[in-house]
PDB file of N, CA and C in Angstrom:
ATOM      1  N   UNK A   1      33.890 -17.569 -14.822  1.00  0.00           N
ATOM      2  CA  UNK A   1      34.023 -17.732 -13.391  1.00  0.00           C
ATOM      3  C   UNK A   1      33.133 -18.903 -12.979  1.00  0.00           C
ATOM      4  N   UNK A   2      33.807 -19.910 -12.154  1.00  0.00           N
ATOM      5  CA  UNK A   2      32.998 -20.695 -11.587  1.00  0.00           C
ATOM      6  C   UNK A   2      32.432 -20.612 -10.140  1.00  0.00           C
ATOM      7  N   UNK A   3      30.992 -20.555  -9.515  1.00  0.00           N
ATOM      8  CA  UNK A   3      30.339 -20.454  -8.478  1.00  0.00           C
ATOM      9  C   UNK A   3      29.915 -21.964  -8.028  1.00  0.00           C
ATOM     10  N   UNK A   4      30.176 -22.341  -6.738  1.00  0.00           N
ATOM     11  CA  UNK A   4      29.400 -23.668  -6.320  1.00  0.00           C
ATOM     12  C   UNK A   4      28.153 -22.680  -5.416  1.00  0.00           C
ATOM     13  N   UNK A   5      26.779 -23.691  -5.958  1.00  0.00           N
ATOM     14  CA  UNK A   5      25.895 -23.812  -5.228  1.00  0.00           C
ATOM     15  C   UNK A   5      25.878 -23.710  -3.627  1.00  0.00           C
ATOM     16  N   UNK A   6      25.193 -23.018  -2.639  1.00  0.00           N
ATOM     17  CA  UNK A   6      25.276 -23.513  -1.118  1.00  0.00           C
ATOM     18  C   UNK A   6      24.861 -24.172  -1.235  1.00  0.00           C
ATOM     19  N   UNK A   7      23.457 -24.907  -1.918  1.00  0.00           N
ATOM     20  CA  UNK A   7      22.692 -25.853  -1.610  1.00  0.00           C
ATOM     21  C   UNK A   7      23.385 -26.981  -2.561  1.00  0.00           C
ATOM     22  N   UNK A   8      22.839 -26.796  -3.515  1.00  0.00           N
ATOM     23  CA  UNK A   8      23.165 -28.712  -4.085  1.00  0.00           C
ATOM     24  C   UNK A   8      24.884 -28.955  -4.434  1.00  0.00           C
ATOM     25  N   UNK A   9      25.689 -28.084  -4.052  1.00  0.00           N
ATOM     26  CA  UNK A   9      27.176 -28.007  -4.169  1.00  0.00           C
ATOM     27  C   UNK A   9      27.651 -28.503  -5.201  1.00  0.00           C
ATOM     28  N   UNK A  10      26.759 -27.921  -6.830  1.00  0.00           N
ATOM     29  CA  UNK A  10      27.406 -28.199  -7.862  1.00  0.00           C
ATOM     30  C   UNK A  10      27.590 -26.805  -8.549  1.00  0.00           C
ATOM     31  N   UNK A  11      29.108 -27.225  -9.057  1.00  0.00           N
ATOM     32  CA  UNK A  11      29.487 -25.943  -9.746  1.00  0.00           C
ATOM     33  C   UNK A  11      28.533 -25.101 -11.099  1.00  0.00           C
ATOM     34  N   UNK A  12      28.624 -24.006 -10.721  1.00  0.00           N
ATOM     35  CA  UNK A  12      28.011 -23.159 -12.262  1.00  0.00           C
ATOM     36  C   UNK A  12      29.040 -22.210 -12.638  1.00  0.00           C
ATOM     37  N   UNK A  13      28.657 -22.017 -13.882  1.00  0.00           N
ATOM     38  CA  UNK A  13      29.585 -21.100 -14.458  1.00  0.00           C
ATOM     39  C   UNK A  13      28.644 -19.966 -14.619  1.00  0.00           C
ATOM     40  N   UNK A  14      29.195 -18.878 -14.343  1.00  0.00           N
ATOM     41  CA  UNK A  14      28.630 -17.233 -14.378  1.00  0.00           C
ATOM     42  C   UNK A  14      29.567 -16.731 -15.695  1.00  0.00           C
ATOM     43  N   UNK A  15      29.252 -16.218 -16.661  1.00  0.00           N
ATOM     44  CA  UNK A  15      29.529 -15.454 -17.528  1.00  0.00           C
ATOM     45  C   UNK A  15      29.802 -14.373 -17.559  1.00  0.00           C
ATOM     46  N   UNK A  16      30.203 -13.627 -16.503  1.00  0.00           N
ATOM     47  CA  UNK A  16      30.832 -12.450 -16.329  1.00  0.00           C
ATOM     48  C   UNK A  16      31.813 -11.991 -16.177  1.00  0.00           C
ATOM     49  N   UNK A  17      32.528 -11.074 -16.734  1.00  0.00           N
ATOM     50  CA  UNK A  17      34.284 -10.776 -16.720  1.00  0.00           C
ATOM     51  C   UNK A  17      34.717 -10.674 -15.440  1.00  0.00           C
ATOM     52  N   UNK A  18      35.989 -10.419 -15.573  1.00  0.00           N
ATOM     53  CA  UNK A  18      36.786 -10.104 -13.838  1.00  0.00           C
ATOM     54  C   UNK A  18      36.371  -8.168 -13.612  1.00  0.00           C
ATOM     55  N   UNK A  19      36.292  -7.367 -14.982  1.00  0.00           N
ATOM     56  CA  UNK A  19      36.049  -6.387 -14.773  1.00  0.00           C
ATOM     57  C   UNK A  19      34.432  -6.238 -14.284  1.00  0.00           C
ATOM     58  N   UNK A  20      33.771  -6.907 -14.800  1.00  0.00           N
ATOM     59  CA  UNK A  20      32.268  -6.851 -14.287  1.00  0.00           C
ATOM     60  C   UNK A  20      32.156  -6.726 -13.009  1.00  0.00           C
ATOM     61  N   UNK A  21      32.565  -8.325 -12.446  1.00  0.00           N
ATOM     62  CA  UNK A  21      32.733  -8.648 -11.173  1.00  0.00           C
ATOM     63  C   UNK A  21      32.898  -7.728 -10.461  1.00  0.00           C
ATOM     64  N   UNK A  22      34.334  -7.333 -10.542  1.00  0.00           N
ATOM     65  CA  UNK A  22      34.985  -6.170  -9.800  1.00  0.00           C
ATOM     66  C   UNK A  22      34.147  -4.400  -9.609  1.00  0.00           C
ATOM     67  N   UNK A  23      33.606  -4.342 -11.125  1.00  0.00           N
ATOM     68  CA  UNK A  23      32.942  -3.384 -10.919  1.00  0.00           C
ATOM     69  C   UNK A  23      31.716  -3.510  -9.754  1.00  0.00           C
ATOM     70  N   UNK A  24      30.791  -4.713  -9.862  1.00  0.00           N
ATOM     71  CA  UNK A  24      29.742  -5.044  -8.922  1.00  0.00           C
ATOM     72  C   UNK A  24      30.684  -4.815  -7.744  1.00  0.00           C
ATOM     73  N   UNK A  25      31.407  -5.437  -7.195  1.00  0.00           N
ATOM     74  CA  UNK A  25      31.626  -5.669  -5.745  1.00  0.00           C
ATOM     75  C   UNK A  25      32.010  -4.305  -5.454  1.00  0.00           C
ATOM     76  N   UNK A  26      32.684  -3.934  -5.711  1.00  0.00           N
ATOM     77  CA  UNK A  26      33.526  -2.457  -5.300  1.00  0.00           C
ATOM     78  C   UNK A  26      33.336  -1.440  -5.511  1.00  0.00           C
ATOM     79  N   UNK A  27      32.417  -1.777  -6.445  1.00  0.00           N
ATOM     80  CA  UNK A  27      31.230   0.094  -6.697  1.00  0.00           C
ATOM     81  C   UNK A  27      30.123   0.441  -5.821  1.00  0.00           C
ATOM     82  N   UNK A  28      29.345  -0.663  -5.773  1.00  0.00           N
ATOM     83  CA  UNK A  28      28.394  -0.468  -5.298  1.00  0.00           C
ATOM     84  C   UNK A  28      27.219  -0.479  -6.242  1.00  0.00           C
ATOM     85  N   UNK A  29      27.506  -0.794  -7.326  1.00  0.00           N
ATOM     86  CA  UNK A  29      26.580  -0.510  -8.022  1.00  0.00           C
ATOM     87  C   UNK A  29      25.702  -1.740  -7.971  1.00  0.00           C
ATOM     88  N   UNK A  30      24.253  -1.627  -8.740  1.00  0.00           N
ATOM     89  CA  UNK A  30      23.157  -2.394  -8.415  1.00  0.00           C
ATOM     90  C   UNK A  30      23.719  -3.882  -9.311  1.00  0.00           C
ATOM     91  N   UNK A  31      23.856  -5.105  -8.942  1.00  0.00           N
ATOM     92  CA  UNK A  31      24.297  -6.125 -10.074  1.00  0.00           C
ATOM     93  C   UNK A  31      24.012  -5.760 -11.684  1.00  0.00           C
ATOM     94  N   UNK A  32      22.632  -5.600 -11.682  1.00  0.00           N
ATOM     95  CA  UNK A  32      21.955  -5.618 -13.180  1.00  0.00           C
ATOM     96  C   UNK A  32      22.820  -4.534 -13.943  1.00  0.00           C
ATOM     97  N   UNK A  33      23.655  -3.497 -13.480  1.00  0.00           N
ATOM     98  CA  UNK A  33      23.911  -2.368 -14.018  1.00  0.00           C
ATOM     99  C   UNK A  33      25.223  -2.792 -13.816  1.00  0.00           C
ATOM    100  N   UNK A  34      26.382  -3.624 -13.442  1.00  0.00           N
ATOM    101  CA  UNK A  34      27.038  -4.111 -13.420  1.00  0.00           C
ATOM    102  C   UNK A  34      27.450  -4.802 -14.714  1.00  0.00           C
ATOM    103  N   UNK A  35      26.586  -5.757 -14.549  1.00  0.00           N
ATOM    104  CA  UNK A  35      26.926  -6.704 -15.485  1.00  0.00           C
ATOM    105  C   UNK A  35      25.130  -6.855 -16.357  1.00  0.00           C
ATOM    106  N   UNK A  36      24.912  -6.180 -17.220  1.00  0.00           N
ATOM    107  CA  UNK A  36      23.505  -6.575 -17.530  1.00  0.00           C
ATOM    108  C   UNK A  36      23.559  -7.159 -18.901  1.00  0.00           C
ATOM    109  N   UNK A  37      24.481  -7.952 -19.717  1.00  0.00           N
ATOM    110  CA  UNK A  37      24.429  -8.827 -20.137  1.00  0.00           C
ATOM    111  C   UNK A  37      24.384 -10.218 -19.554  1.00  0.00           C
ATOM    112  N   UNK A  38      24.779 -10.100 -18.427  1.00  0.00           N
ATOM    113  CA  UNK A  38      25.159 -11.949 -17.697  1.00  0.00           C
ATOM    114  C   UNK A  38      23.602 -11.327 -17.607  1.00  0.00           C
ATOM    115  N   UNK A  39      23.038 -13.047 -17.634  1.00  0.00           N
ATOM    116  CA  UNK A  39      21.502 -13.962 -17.278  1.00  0.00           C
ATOM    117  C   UNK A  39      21.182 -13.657 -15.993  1.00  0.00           C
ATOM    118  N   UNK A  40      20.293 -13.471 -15.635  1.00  0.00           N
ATOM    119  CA  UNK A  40      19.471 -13.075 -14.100  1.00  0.00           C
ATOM    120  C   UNK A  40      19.926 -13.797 -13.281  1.00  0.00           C
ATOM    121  N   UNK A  41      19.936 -15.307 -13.830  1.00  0.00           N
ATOM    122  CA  UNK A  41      20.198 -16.686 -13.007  1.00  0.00           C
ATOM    123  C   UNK A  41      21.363 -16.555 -12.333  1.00  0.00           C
ATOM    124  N   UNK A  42      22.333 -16.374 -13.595  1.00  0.00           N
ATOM    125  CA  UNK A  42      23.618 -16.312 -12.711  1.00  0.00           C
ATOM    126  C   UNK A  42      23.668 -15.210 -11.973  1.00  0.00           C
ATOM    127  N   UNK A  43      23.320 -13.593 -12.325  1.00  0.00           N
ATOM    128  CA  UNK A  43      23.341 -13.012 -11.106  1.00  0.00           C
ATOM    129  C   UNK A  43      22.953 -13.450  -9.784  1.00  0.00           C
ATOM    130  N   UNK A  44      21.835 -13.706 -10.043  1.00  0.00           N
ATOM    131  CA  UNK A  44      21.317 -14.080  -8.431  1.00  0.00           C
ATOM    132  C   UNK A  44      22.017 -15.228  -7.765  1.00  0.00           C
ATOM    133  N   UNK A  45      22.870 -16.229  -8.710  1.00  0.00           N
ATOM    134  CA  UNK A  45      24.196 -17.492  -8.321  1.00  0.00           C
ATOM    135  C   UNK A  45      25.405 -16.256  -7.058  1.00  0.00           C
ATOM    136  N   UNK A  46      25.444 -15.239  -7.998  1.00  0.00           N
ATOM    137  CA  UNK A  46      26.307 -14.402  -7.112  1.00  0.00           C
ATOM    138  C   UNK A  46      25.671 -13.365  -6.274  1.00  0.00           C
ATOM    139  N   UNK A  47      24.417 -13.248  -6.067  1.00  0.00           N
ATOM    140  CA  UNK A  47      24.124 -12.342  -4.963  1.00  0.00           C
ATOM    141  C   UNK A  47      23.783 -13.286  -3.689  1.00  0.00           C
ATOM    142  N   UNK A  48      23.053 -15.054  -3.782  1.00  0.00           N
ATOM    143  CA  UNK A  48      22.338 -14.944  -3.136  1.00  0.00           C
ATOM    144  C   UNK A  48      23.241 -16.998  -3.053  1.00  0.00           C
ATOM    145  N   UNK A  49      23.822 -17.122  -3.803  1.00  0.00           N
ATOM    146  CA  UNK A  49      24.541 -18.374  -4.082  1.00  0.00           C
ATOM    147  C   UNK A  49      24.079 -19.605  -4.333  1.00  0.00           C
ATOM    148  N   UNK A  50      23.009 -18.712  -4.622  1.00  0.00           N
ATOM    149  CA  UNK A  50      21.764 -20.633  -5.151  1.00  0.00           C
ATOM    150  C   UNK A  50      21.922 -20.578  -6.407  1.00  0.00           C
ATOM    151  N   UNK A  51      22.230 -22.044  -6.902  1.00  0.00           N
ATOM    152  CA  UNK A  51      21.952 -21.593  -8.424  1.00  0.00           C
ATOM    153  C   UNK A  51      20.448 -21.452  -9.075  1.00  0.00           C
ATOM    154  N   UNK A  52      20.324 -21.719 -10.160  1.00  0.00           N
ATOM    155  CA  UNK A  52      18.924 -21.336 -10.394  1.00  0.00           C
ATOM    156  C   UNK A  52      18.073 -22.719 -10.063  1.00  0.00           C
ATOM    157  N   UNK A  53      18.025 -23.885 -10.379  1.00  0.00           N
ATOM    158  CA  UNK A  53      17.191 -24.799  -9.431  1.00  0.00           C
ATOM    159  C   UNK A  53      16.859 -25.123  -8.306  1.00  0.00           C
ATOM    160  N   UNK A  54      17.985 -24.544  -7.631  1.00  0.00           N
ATOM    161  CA  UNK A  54      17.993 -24.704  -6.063  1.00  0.00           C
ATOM    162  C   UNK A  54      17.210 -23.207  -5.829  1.00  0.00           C
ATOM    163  N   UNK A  55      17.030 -22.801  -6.454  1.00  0.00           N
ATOM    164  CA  UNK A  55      16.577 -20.963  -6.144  1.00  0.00           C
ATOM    165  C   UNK A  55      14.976 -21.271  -6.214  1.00  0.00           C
ATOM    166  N   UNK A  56      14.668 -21.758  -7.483  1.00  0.00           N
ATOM    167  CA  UNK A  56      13.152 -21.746  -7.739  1.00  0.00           C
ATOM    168  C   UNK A  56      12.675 -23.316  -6.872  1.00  0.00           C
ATOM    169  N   UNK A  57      13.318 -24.015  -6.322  1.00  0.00           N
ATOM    170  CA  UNK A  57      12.609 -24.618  -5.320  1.00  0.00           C
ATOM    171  C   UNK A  57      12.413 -24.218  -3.698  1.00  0.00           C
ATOM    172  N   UNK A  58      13.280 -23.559  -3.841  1.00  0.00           N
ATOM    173  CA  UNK A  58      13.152 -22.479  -2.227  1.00  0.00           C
ATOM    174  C   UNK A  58      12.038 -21.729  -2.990  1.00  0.00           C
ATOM    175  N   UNK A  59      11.840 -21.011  -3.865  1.00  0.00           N
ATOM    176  CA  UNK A  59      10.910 -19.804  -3.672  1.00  0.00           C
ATOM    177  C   UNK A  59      10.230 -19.710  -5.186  1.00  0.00           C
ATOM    178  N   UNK A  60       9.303 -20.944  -5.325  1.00  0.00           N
ATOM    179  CA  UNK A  60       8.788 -21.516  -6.656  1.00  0.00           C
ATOM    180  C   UNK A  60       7.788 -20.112  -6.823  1.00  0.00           C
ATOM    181  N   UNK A  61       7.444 -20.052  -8.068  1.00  0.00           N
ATOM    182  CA  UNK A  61       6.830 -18.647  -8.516  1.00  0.00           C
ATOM    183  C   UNK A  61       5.186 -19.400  -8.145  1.00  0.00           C
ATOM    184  N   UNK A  62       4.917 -18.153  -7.311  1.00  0.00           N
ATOM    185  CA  UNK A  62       3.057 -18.071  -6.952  1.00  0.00           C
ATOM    186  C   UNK A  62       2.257 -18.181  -8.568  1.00  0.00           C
ATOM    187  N   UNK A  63       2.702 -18.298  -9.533  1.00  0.00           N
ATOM    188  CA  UNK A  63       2.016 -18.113 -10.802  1.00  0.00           C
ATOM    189  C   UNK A  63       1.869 -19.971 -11.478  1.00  0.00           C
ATOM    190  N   UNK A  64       3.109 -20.189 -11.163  1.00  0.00           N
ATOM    191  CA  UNK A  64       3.035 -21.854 -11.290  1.00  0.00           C
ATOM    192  C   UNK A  64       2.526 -22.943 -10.673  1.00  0.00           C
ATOM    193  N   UNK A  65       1.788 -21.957  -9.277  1.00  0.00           N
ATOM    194  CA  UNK A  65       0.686 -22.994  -8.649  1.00  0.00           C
ATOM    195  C   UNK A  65      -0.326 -23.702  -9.098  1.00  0.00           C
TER     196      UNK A  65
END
């Protein structure tokens, strides 16, 4: 599956089936338990639509200060 970025509007690819997907959206279930082989990154591409660079510059980790 391909996701565009909101922010830098370049495409990513998420590694997750159509059944995954489907299970996340329409169950209700928590993403990670969804699909907990796909990468964090791309989850959060589909919860929150940043990909992962655009993610960790909005909200750079307090540890890498």
């Amino acid at each position: 599956m391909t996701v565009r970025c909101v922010k830098c509007w370049q495409d990513q690819v998420v590694s997750c089936t159509d059944e995954q997907y489907l299970r996340w959206k329409d169950s209700g279930l928590p993403i990670q338990r969804a699909m907990p082989d796909v990468p964090a990154a791309e989850r959060e591409l589909l919860i929150s639509g940043y990909c992962d660079d655009c993610f960790k510059a909005l909200f750079p980790d307090e540890e890498d200060d």
